[in-house]
Structures are given as C-alpha cells and as structure tokens.
N, C-alpha and C. Protein backbone atom coordinates (compact mmCIF):
# COMPACT_ATOMS: atom_id res chain seq x y z
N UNK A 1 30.31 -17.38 -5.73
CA UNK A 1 29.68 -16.23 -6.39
C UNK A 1 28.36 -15.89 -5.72
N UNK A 2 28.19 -14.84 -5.63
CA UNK A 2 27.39 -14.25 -4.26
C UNK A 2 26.14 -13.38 -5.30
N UNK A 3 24.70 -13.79 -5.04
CA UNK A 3 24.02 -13.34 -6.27
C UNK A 3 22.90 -12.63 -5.35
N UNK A 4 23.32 -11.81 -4.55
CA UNK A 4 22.19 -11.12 -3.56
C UNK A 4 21.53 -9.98 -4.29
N UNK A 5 22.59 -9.58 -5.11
CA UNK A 5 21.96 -7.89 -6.13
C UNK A 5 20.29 -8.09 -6.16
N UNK A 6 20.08 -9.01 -7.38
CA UNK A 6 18.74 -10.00 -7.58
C UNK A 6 17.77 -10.16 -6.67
N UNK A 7 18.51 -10.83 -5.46
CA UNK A 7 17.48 -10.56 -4.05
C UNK A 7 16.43 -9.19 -3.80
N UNK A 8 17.98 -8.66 -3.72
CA UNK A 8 17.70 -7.15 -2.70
C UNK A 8 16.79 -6.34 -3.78
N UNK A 9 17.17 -6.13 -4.94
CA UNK A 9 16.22 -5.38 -6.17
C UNK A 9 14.74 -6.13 -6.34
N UNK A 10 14.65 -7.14 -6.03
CA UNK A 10 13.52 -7.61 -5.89
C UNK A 10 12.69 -7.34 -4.78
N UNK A 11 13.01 -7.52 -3.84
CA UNK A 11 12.52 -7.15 -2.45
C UNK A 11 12.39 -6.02 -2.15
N UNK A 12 13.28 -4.94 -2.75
CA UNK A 12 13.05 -3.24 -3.07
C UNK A 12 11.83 -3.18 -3.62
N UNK A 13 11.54 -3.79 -5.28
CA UNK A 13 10.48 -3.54 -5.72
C UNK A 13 9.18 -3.60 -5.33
N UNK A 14 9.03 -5.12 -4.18
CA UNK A 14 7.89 -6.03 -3.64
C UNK A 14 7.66 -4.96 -2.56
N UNK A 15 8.55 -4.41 -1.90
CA UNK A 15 8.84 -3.21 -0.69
C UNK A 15 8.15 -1.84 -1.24
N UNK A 16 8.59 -1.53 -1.99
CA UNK A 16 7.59 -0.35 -2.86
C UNK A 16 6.53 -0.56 -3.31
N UNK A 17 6.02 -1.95 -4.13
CA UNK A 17 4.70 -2.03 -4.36
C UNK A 17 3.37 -2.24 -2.89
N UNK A 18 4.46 -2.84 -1.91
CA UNK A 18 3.68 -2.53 -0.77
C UNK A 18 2.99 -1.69 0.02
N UNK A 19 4.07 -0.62 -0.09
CA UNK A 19 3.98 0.47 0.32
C UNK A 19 2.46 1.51 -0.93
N UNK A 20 2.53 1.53 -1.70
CA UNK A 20 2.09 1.88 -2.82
C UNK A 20 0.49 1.23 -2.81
N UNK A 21 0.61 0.36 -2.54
CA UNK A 21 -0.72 -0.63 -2.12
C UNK A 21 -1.49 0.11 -0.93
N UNK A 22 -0.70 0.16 0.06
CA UNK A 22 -1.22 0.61 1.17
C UNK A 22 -1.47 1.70 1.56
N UNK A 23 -1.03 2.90 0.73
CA UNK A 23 -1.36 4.33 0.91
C UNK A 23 -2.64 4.12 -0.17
N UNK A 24 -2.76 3.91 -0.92
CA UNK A 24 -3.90 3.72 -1.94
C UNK A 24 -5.05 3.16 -1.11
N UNK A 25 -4.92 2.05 -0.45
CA UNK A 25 -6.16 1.08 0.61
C UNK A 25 -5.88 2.04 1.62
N UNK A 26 -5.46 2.73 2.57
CA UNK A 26 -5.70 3.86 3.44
C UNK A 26 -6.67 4.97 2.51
N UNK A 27 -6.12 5.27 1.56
CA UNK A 27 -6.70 6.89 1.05
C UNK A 27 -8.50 6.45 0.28
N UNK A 28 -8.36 5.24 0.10
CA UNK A 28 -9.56 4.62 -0.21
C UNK A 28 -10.62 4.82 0.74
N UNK A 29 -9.82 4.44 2.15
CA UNK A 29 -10.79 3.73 3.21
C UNK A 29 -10.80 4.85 3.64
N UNK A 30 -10.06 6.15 4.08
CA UNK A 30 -10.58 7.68 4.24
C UNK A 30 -12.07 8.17 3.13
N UNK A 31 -12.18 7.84 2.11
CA UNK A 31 -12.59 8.45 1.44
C UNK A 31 -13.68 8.17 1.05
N UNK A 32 -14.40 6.60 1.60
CA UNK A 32 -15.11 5.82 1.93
C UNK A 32 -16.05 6.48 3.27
N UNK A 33 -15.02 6.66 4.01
CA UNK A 33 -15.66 7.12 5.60
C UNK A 33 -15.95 8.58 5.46
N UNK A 34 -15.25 8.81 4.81
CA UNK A 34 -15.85 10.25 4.15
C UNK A 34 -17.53 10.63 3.35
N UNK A 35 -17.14 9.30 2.83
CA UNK A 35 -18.68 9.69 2.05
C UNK A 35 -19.98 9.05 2.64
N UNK A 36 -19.66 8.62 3.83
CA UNK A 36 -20.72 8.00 4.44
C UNK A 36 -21.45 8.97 5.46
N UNK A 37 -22.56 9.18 5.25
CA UNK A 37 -23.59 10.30 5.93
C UNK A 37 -23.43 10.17 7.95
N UNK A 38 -23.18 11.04 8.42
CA UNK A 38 -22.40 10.61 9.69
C UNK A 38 -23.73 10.42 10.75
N UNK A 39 -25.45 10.91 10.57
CA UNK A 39 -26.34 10.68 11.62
C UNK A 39 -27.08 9.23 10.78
N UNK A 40 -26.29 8.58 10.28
CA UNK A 40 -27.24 7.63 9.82
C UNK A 40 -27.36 6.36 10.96
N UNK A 41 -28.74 5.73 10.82
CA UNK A 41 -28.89 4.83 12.05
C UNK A 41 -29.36 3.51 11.65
C-alpha cells in the first residue's frame, strides 16, 4: 500500500508556503530600499 498522496500534499503545501514567504521577503526588501534616502553618506 503506497501512501505518497500524504507526501506530495504536504510538500505542495511546504512548496506554496515557500513561495509565499519569499515574495513577501522580496516585496519587503524592495520596499525597504525604497524608503531609504538615496544621497545619504
């Protein structure tokens, strides 16, 4: 009996929360560099 369903739906989810993570920590770190005054020394 072959119980991969479980696997793969899990690893979908961990796969999406990754993804989801990482556009969020990109749009962060844009928005960060954004607000930082650009002649500062």
């Amino acid at each position: 009996m072959k119980r991969t369903t479980g696997f793969w739906s899990k690893f979908s989810l961990l796969l999406g929360a990754g993804q989801l993570l990482w556009s969020l920590y990109s749009m962060i770190k844009q928005y960060r560099r954004d607000q930082q005054p650009t002649n500062r020394k």
